[in-house]
PDB file of N, CA and C in Angstrom:
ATOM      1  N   UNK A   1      63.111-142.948  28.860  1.00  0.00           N
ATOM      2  CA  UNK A   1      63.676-141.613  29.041  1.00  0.00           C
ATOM      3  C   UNK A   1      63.165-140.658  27.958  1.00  0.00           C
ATOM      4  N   UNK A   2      62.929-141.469  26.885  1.00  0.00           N
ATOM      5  CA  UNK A   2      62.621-140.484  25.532  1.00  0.00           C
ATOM      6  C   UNK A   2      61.110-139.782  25.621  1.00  0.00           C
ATOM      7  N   UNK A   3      60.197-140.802  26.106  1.00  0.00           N
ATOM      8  CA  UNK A   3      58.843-140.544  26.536  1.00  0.00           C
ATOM      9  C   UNK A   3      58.897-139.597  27.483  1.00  0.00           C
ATOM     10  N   UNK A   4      59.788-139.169  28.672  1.00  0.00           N
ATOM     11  CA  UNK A   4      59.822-138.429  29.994  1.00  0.00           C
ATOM     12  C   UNK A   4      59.995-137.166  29.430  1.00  0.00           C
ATOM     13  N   UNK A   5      60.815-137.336  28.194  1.00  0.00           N
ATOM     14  CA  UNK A   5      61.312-136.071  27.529  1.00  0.00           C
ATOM     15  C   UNK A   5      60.198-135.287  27.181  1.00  0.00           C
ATOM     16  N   UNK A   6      59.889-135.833  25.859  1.00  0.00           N
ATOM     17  CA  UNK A   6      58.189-135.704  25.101  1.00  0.00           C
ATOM     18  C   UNK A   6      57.304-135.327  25.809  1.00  0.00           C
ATOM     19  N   UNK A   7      57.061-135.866  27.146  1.00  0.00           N
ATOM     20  CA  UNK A   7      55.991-135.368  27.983  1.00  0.00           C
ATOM     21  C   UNK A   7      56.461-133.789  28.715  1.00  0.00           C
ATOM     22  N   UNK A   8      58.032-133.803  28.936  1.00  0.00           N
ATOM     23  CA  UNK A   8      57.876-132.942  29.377  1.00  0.00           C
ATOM     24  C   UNK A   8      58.273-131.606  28.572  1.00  0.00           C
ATOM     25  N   UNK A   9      58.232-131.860  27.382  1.00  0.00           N
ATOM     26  CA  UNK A   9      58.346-131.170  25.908  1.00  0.00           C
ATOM     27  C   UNK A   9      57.048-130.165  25.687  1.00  0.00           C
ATOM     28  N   UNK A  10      56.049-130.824  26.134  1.00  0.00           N
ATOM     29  CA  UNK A  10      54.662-130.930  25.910  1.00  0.00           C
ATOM     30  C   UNK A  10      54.031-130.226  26.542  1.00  0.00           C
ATOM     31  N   UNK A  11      54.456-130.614  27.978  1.00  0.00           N
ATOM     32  CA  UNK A  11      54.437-129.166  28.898  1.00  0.00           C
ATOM     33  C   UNK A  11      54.786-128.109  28.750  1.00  0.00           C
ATOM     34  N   UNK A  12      56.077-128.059  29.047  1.00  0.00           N
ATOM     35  CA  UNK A  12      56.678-126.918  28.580  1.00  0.00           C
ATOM     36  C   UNK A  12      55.757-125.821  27.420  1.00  0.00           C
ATOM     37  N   UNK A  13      55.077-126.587  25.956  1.00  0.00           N
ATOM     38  CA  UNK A  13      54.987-126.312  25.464  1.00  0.00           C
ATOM     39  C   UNK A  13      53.716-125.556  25.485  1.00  0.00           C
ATOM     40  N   UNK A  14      52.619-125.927  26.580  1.00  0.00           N
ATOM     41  CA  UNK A  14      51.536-125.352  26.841  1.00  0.00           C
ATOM     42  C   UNK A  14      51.593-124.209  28.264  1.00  0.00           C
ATOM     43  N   UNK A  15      52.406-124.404  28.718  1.00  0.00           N
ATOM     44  CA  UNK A  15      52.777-123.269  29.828  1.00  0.00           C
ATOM     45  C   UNK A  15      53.132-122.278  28.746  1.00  0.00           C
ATOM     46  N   UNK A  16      54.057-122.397  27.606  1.00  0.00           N
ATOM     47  CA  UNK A  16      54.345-120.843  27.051  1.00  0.00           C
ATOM     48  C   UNK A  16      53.091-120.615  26.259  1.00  0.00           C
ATOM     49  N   UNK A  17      52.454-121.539  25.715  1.00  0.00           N
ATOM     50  CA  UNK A  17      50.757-120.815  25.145  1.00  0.00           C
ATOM     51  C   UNK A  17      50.237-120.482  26.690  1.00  0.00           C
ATOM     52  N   UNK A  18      49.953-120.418  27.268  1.00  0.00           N
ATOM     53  CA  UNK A  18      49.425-120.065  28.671  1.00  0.00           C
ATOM     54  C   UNK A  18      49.707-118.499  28.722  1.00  0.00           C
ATOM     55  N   UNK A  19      51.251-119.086  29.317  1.00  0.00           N
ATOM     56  CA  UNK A  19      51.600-117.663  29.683  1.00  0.00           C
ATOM     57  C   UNK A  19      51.501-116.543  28.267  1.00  0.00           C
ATOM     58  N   UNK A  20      51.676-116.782  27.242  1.00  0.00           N
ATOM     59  CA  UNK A  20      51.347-115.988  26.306  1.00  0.00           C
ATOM     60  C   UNK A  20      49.941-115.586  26.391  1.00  0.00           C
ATOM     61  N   UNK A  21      48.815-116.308  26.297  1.00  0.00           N
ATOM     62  CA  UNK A  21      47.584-115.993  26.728  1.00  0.00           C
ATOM     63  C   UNK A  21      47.830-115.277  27.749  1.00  0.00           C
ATOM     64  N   UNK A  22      47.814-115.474  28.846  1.00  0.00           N
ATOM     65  CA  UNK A  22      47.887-114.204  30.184  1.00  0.00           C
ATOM     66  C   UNK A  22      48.691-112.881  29.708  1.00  0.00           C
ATOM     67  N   UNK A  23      49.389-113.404  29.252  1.00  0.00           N
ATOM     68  CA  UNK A  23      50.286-111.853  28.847  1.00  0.00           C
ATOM     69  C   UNK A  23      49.742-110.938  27.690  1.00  0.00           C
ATOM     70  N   UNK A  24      48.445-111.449  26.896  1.00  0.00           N
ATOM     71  CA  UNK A  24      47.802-110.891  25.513  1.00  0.00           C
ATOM     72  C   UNK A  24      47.180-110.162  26.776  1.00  0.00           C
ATOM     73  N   UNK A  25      46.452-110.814  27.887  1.00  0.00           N
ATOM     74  CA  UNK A  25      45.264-110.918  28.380  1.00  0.00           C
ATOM     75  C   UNK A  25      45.518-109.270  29.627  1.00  0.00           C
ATOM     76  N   UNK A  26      46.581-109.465  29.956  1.00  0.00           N
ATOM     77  CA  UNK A  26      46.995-108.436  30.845  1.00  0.00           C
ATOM     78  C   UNK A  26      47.052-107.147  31.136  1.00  0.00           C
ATOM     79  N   UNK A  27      47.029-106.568  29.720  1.00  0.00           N
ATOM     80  CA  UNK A  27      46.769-104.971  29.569  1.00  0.00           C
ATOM     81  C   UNK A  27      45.026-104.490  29.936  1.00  0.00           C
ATOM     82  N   UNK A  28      44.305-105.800  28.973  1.00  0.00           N
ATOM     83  CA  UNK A  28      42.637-105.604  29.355  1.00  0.00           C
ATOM     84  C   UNK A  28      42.266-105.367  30.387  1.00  0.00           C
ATOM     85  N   UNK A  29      43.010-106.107  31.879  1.00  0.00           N
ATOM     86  CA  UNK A  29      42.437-106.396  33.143  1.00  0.00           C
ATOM     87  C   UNK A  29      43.149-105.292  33.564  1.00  0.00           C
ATOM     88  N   UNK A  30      44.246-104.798  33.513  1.00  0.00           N
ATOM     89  CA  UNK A  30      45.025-103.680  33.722  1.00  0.00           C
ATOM     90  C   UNK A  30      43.875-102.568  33.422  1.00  0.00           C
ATOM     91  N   UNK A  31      43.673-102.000  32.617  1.00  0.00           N
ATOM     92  CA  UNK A  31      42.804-100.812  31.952  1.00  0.00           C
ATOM     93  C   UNK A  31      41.555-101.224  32.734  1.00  0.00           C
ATOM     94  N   UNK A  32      40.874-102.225  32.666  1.00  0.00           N
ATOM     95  CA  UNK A  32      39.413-102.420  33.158  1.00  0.00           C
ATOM     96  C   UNK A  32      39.907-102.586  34.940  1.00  0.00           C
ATOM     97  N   UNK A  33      40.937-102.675  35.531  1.00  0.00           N
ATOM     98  CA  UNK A  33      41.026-102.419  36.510  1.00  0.00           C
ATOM     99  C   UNK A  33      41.346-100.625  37.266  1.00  0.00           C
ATOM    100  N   UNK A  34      42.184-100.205  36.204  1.00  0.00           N
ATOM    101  CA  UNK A  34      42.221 -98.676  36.138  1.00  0.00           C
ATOM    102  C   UNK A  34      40.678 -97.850  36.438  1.00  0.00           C
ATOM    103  N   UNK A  35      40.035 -98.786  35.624  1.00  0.00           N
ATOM    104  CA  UNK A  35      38.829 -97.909  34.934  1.00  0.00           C
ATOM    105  C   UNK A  35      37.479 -98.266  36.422  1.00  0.00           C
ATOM    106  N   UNK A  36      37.609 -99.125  37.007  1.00  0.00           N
ATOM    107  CA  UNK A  36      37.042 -99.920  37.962  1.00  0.00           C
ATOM    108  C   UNK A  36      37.302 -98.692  39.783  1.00  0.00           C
ATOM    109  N   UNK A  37      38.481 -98.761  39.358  1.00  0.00           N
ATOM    110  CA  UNK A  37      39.435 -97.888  40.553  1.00  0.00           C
ATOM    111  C   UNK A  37      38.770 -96.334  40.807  1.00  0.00           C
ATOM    112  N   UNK A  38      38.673 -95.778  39.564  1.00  0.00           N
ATOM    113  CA  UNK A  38      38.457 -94.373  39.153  1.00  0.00           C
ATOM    114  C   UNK A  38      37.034 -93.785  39.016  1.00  0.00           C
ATOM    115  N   UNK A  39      36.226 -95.087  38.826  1.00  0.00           N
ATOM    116  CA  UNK A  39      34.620 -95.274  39.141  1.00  0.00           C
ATOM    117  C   UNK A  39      34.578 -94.967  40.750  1.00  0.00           C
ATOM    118  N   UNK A  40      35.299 -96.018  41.258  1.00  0.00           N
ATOM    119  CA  UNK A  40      35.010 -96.105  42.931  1.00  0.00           C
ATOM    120  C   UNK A  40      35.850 -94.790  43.445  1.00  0.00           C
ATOM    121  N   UNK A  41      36.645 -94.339  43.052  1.00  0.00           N
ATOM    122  CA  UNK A  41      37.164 -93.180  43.445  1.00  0.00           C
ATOM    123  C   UNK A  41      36.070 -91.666  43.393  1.00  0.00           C
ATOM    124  N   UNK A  42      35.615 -91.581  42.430  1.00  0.00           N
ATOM    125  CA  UNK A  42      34.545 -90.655  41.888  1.00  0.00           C
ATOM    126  C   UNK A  42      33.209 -90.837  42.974  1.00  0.00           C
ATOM    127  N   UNK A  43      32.659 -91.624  42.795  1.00  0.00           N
ATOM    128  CA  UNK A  43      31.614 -92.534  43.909  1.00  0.00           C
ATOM    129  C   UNK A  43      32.188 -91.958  45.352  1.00  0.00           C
ATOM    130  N   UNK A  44      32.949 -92.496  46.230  1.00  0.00           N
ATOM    131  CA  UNK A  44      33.549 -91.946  47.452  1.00  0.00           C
ATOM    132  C   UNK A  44      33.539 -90.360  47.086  1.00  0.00           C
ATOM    133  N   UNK A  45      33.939 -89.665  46.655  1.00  0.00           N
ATOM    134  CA  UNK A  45      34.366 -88.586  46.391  1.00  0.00           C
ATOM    135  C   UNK A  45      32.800 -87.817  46.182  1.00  0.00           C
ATOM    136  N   UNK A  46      31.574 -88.236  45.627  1.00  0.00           N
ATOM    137  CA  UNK A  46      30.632 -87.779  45.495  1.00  0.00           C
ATOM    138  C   UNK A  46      29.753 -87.735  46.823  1.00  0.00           C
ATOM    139  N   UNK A  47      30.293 -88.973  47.772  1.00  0.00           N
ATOM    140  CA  UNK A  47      29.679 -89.732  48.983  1.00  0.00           C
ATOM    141  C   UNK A  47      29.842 -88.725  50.017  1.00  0.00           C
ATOM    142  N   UNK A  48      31.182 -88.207  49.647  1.00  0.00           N
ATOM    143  CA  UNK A  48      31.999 -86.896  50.343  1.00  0.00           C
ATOM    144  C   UNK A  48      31.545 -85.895  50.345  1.00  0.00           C
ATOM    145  N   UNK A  49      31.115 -85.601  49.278  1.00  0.00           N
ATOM    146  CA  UNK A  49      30.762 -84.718  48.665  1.00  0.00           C
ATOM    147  C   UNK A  49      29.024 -84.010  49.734  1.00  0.00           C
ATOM    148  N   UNK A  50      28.413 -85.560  49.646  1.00  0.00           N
ATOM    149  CA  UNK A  50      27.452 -85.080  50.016  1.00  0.00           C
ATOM    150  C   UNK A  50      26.861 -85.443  51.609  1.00  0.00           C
ATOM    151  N   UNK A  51      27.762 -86.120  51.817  1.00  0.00           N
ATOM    152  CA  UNK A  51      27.796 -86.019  53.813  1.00  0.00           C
ATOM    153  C   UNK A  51      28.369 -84.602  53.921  1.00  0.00           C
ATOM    154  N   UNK A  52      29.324 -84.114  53.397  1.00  0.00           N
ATOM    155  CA  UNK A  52      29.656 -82.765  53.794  1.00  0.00           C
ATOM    156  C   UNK A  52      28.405 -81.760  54.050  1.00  0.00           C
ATOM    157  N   UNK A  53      27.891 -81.828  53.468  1.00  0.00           N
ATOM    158  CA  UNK A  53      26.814 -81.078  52.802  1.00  0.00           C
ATOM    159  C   UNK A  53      25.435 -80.921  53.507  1.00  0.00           C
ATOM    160  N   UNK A  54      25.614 -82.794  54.313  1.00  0.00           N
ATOM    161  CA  UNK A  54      24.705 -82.441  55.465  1.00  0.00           C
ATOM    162  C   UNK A  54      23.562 -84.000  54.764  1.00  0.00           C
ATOM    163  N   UNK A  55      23.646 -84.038  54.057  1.00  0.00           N
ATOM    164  CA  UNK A  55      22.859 -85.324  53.082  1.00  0.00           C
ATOM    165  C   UNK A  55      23.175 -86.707  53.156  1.00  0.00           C
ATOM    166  N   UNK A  56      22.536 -87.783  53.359  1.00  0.00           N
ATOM    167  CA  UNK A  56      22.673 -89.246  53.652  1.00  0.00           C
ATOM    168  C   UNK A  56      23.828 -89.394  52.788  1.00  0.00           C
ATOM    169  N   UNK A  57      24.734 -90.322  52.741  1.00  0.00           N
ATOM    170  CA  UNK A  57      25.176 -91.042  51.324  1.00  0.00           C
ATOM    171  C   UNK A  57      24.350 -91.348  50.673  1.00  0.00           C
ATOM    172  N   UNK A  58      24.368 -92.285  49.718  1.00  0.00           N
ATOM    173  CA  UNK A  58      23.093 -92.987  48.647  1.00  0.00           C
ATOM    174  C   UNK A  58      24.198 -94.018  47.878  1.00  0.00           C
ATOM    175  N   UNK A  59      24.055 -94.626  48.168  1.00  0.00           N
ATOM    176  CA  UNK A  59      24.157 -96.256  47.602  1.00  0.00           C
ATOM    177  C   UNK A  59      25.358 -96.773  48.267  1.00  0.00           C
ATOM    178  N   UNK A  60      25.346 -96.911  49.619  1.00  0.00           N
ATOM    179  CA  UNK A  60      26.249 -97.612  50.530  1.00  0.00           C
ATOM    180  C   UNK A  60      26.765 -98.695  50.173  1.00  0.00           C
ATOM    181  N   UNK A  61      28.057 -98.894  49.794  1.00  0.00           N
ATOM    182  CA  UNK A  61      28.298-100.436  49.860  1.00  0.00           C
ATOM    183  C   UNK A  61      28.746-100.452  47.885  1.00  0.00           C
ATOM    184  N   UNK A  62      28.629 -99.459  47.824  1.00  0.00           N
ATOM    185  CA  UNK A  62      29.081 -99.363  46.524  1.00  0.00           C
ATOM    186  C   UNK A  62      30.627 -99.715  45.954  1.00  0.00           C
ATOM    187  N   UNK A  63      31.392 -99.758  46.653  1.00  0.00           N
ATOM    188  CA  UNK A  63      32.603 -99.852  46.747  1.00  0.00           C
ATOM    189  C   UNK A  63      32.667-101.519  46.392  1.00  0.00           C
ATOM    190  N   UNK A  64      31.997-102.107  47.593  1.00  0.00           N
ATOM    191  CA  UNK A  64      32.032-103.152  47.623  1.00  0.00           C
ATOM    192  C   UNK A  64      31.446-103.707  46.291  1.00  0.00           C
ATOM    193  N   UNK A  65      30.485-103.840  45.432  1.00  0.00           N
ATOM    194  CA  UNK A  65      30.223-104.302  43.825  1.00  0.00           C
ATOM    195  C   UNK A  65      31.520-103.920  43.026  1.00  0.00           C
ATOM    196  N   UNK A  66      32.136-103.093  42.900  1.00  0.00           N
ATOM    197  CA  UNK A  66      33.206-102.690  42.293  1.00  0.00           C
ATOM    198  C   UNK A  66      34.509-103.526  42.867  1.00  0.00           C
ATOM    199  N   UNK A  67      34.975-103.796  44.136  1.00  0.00           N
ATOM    200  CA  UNK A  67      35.510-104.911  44.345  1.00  0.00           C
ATOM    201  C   UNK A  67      35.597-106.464  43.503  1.00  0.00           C
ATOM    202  N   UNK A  68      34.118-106.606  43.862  1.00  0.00           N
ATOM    203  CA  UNK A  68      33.389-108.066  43.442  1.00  0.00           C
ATOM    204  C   UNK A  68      33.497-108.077  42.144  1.00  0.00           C
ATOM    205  N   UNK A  69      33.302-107.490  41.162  1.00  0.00           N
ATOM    206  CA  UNK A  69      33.545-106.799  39.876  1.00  0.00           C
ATOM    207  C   UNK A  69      34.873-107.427  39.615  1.00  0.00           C
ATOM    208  N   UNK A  70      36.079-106.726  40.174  1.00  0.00           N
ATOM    209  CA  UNK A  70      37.259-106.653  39.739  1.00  0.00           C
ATOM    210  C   UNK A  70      38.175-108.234  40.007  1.00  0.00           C
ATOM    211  N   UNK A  71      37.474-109.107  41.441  1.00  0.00           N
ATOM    212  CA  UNK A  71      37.620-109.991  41.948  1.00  0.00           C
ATOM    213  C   UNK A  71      36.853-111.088  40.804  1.00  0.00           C
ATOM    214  N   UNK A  72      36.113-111.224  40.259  1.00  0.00           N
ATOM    215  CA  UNK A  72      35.595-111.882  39.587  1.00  0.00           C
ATOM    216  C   UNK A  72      35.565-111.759  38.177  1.00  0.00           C
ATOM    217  N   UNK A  73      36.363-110.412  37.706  1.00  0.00           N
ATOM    218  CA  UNK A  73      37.750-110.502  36.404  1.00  0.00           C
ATOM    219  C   UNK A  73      38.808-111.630  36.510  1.00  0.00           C
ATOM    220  N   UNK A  74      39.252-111.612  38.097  1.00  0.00           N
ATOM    221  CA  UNK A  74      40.850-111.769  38.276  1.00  0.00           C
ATOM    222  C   UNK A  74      40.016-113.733  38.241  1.00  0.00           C
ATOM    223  N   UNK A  75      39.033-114.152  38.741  1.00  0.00           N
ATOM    224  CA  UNK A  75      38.802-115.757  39.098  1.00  0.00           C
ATOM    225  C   UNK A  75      38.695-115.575  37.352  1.00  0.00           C
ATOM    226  N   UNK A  76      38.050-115.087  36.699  1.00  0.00           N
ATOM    227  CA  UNK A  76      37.767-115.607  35.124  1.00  0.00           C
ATOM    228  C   UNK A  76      39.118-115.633  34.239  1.00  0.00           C
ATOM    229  N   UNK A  77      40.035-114.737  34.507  1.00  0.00           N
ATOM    230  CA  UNK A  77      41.488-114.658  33.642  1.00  0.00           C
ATOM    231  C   UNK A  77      41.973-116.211  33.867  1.00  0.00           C
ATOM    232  N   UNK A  78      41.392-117.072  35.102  1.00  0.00           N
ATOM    233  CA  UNK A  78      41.637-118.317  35.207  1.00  0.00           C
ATOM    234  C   UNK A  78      43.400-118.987  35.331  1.00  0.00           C
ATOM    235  N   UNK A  79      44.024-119.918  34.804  1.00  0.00           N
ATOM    236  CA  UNK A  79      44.866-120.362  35.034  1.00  0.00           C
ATOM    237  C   UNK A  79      44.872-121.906  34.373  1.00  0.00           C
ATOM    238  N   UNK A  80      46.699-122.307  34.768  1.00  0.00           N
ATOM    239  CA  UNK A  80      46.427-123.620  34.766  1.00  0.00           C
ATOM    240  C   UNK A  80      46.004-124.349  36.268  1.00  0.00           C
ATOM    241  N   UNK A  81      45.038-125.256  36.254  1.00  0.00           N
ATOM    242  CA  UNK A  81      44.423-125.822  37.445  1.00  0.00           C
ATOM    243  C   UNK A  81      45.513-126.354  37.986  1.00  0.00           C
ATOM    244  N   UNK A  82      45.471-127.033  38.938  1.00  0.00           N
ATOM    245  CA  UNK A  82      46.666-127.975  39.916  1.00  0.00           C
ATOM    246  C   UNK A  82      46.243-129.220  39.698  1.00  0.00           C
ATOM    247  N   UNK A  83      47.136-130.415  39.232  1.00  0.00           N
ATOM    248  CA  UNK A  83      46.620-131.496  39.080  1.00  0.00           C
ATOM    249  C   UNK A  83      46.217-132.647  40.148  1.00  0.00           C
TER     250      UNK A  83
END
């Protein structure tokens, strides 16, 4: 029983370094997600800008890297795995 304890002492004890890590980690991805948003917002808005106008877009699909971008922040912030 004492060992069941310990082990699960142990746990416990690396889930709150975890979650402390994620929670240092959270404002960064927050802001670099802000900052990600407001890029692609600007971009559309320029895209707008210039179909109005009578002019191709220029760099189609742009949205989409800025996605992939933000999606491949969120896989690196990582986790604990599933055993």
């Amino acid at each position: 029983m004492e060992r069941v304890n310990s082990s699960l002492c142990l746990e416990n004890l690396r889930m709150m370094h975890e979650n402390e890590r994620l929670r240092r980690k959270a404002p960064q991805l927050d802001q670099e997600n802000k900052a990600l948003l407001a890029k692609l917002k600007r971009k559309q808005q320029q895209q707008h800008a210039s179909a109005s106008q009578g002019g191709a877009p220029s760099g189609s699909g742009g949205g989409h890297s800025a996605a992939t971008a933000t999606g491949s922040n969120f896989k690196a912030a990582g986790g604990k795995q599933p055993k």
